[in-house]
Protein backbone atom coordinates (compact mmCIF):
# COMPACT_ATOMS: atom_id res chain seq x y z
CA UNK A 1 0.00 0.00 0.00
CA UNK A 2 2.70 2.32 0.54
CA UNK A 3 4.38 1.95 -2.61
CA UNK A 4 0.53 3.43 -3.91
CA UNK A 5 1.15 6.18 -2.03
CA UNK A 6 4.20 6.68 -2.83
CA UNK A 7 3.52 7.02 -6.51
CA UNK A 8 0.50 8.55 -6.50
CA UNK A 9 2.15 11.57 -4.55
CA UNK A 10 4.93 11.73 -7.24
CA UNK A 11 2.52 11.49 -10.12
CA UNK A 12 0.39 14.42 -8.29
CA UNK A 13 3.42 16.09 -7.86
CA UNK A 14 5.00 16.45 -11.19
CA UNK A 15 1.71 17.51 -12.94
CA UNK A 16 1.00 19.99 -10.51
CA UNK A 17 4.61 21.23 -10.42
CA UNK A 18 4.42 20.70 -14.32
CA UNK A 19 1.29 21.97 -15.55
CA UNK A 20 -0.21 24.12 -12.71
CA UNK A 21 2.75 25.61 -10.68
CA UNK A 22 5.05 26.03 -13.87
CA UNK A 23 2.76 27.42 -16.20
CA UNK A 24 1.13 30.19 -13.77
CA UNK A 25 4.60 31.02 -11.97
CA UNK A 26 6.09 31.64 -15.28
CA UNK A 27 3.15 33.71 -17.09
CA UNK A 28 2.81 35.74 -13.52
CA UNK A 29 6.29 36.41 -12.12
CA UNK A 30 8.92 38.47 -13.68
CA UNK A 31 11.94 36.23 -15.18
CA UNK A 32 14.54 37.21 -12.33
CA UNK A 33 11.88 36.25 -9.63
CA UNK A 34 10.81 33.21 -11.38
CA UNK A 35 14.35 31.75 -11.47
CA UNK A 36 14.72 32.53 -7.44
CA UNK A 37 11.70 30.50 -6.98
CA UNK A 38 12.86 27.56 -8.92
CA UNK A 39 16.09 27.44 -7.76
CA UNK A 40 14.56 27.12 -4.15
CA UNK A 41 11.67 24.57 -5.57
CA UNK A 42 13.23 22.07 -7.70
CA UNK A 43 15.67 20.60 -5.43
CA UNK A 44 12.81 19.77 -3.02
CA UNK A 45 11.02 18.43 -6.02
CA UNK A 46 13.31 16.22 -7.03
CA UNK A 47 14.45 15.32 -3.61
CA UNK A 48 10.46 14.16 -3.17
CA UNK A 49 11.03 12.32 -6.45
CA UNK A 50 13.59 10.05 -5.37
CA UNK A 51 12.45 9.18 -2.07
CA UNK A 52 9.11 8.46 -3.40
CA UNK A 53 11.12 6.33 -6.14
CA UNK A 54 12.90 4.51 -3.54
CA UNK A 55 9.74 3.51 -1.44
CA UNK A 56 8.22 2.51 -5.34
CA UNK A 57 10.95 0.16 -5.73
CA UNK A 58 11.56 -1.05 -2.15
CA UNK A 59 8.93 -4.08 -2.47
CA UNK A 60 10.15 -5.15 -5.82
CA UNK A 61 14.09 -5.57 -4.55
CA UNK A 62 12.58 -7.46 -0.99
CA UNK A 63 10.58 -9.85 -3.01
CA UNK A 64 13.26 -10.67 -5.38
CA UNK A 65 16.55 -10.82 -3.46
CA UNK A 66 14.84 -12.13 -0.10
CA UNK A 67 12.28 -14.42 -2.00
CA UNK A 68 12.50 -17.72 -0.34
CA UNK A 69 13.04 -20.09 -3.64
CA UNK A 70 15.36 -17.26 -5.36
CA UNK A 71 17.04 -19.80 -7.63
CA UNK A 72 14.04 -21.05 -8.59
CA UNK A 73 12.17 -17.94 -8.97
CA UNK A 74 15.54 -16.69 -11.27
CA UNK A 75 15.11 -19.35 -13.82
CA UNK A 76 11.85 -18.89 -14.17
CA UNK A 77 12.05 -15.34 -14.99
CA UNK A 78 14.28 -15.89 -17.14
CA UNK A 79 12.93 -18.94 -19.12
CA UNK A 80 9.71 -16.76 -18.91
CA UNK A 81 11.19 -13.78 -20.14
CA UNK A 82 13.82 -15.68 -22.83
CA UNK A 83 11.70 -18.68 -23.84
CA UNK A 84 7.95 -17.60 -23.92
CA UNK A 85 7.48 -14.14 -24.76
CA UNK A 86 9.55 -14.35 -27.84
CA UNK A 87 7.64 -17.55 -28.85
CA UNK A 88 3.90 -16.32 -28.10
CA UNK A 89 5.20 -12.48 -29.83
CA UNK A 90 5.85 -14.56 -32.66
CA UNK A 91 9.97 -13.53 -32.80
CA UNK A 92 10.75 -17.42 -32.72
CA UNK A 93 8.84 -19.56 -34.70
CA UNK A 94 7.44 -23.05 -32.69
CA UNK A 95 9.81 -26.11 -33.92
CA UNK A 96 10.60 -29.39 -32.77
CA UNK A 97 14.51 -27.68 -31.72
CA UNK A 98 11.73 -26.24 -28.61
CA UNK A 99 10.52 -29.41 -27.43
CA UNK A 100 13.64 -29.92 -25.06
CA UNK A 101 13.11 -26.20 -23.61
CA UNK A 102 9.21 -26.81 -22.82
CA UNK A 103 9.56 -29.61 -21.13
CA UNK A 104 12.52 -28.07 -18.97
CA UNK A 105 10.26 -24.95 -18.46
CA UNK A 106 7.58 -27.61 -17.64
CA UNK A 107 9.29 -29.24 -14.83
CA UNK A 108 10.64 -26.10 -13.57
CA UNK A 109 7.42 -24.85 -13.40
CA UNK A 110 6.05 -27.85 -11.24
CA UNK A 111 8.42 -27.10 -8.80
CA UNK A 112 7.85 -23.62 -8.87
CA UNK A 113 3.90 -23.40 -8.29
């Protein structure tokens, strides 16, 4: 849930800053203020950016480096990401040289689920 939060604060953030803030600020302030403004704003914003970024990411990293079956979890990515989406995109073409690597994914996959 906090991940959510986390991005839904950063997506508010950078269209207000980007097409609220910005837009008026610029068409109502002189040039010299304008500049002062965002050279006190934008580091904040950006700061905001990353640490919403981190707690985005922060689940992602725990499930895959502290998943319990990591191994396991690895090949299957990888077989998934290797093996199946270029078959079912149509990049690699079905032929019997596959019939070894589905039936490898196949009993990874049992062990897996």
């Amino acid at each position: 849930m906090m991940h959510l939060f986390a991005f839904s604060t950063w997506f508010g953030t950078m269209i207000y800053t980007t097409f609220i803030f910005g837009i008026t600020a610029f068409k109502n302030l002189p040039r010299q203020t304008f500049g002062k403004l965002q050279a006190k704003l934008f580091p904040k914003y950006f700061s905001l950016g990353s640490i919403c970024l981190v707690i985005q990411v922060r689940p992602f990293f725990y499930h895959v480096f502290f998943h319990p079956n990591f191994v396991g979890w690895l090949v299957d990515w990888l077989v998934g990401w290797f093996f199946c989406v270029p078959m079912h995109a149509g990049l690699v073409p079905p032929s019997p040289e596959f019939s070894h690597c589905v039936s490898i994914y196949r009993s990874v996959q049992i062990h897996h689920v």
